[in-house]
C-alpha atoms as a PDB file:
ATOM      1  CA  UNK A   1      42.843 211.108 182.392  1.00  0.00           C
ATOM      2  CA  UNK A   2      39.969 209.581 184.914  1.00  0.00           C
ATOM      3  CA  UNK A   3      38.179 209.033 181.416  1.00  0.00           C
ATOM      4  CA  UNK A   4      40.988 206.470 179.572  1.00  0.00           C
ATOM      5  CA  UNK A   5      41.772 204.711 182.807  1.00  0.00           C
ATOM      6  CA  UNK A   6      37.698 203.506 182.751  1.00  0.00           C
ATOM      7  CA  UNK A   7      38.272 203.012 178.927  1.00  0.00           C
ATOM      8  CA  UNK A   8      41.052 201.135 179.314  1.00  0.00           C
ATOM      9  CA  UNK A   9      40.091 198.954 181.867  1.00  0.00           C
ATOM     10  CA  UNK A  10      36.764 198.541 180.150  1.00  0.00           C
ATOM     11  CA  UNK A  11      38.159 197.225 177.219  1.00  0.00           C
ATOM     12  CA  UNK A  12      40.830 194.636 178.806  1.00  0.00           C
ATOM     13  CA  UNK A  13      37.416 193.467 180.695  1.00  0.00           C
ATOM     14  CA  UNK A  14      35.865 193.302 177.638  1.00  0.00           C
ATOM     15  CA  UNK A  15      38.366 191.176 175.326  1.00  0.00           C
ATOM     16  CA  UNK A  16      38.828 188.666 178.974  1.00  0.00           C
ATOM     17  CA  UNK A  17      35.151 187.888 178.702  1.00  0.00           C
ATOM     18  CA  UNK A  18      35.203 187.162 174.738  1.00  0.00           C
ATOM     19  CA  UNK A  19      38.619 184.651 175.758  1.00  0.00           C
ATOM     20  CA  UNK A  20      36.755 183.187 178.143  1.00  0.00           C
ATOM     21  CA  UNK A  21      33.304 182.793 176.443  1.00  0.00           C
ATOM     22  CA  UNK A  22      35.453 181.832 173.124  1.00  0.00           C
ATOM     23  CA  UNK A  23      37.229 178.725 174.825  1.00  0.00           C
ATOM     24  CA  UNK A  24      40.810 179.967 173.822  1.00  0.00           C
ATOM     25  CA  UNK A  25      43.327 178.002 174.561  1.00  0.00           C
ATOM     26  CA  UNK A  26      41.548 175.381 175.820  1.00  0.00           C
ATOM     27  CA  UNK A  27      40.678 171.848 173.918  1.00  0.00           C
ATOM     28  CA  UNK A  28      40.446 168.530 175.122  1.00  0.00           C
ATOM     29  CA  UNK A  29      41.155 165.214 173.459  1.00  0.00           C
ATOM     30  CA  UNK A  30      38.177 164.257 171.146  1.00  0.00           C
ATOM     31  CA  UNK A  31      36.945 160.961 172.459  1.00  0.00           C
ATOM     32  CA  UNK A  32      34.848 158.296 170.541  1.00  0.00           C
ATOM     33  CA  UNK A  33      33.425 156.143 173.476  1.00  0.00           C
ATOM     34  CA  UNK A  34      30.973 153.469 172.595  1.00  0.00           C
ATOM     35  CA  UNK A  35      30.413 150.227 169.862  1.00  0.00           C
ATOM     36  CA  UNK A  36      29.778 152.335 166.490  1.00  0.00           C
ATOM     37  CA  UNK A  37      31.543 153.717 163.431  1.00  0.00           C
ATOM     38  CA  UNK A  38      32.604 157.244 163.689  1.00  0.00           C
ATOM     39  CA  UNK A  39      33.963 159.378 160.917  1.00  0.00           C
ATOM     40  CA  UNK A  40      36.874 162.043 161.744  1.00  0.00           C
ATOM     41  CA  UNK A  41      34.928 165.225 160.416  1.00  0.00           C
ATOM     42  CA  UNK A  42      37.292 168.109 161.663  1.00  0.00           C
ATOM     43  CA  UNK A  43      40.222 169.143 159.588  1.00  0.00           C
ATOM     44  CA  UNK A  44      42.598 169.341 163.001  1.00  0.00           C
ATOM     45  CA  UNK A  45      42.245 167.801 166.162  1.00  0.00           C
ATOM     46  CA  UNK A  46      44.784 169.520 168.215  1.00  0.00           C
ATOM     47  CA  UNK A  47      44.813 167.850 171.599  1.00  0.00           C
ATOM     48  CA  UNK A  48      44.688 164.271 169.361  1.00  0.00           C
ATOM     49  CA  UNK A  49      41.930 161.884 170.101  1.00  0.00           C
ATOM     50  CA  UNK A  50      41.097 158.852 171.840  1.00  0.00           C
ATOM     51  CA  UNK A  51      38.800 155.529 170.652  1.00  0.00           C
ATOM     52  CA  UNK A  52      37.470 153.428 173.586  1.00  0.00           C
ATOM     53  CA  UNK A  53      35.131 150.472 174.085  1.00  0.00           C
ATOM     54  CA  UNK A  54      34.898 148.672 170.768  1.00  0.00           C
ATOM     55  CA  UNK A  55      34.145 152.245 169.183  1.00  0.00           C
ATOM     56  CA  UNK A  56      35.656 152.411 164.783  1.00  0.00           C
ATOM     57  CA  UNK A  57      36.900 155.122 163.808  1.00  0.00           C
ATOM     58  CA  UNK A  58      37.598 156.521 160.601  1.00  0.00           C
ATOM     59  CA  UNK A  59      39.329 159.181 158.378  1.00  0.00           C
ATOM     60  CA  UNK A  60      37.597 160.598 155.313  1.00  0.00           C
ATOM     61  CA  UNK A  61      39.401 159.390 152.553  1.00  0.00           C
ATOM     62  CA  UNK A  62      41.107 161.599 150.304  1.00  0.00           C
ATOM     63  CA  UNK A  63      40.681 164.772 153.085  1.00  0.00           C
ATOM     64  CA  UNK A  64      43.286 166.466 154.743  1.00  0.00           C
ATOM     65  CA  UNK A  65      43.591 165.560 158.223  1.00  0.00           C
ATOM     66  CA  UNK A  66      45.636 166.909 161.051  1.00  0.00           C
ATOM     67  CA  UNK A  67      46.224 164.760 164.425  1.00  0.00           C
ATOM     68  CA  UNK A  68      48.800 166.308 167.612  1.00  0.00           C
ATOM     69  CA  UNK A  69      49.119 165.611 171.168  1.00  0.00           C
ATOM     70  CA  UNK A  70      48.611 169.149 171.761  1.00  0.00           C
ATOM     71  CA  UNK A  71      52.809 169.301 172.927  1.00  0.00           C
ATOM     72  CA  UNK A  72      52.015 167.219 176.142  1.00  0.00           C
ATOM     73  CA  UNK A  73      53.327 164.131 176.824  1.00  0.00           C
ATOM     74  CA  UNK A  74      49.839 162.322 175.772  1.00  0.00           C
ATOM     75  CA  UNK A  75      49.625 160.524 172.515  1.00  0.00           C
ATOM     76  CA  UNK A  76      47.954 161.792 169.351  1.00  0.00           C
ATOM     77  CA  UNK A  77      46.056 158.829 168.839  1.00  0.00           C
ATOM     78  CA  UNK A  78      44.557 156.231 171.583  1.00  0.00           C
ATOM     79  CA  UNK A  79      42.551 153.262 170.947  1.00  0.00           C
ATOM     80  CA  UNK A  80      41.605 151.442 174.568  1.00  0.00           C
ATOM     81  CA  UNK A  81      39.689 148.339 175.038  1.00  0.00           C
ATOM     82  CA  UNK A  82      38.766 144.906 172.758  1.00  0.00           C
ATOM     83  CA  UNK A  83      37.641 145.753 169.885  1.00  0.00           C
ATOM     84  CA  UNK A  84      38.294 149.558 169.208  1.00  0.00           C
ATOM     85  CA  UNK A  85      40.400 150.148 166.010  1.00  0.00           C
ATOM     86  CA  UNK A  86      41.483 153.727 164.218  1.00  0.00           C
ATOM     87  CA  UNK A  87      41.811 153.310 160.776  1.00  0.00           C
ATOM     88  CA  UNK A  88      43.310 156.757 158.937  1.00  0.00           C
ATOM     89  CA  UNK A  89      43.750 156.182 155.378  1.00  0.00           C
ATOM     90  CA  UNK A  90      46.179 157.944 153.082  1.00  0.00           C
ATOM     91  CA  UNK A  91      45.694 158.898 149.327  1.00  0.00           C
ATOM     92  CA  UNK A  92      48.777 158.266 146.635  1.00  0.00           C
ATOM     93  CA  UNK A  93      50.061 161.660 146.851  1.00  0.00           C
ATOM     94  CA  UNK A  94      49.326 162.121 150.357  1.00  0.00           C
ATOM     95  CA  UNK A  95      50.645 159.376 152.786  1.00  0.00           C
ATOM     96  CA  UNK A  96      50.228 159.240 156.459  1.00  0.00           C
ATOM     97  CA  UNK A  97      53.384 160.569 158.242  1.00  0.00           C
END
């Protein structure tokens, strides 16, 4: 019994330390800070993202693309300061929703 206590508490130490080391359940928003054109790579960003200081930033045409706030009260997309623009781009059959 001794044995699959240890075992047990082995293993729930073991799969807190791959959670942690994995970043689960944690993201932050994806910002684009500086003048520059920056292309949206990731199929998802989850916690949304954020364009500051005269920074452009662009979808991939024709690519699927997935924007939240993460279910916070932030916004999905954020554009601060003179100058910054977002610019997603939709396809015929695929519009921007």
């Amino acid at each position: 019994m001794r044995y699959k206590k240890i075992t047990l508490h082995t293993l729930r130490l073991s799969v807190l330390t791959m959670l942690i080391h994995s970043g689960a359940g944690v993201s932050d928003t994806q910002i684009f800070d500086g003048a520059g054109k920056y292309d949206l790579t990731q199929e998802a960003y989850l916690d949304g993202i954020e364009a500051r200081n005269k920074a452009q930033v662009n979808n991939r045409p024709g690519e699927a693309l997935s924007l939240s706030s993460g279910g916070t009260e932030k916004t999905a997309v954020k554009a601060s300061g003179e100058g910054t623009s977002v610019m997603l781009e939709g396809t015929e059959k695929q519009k921007i929703a």
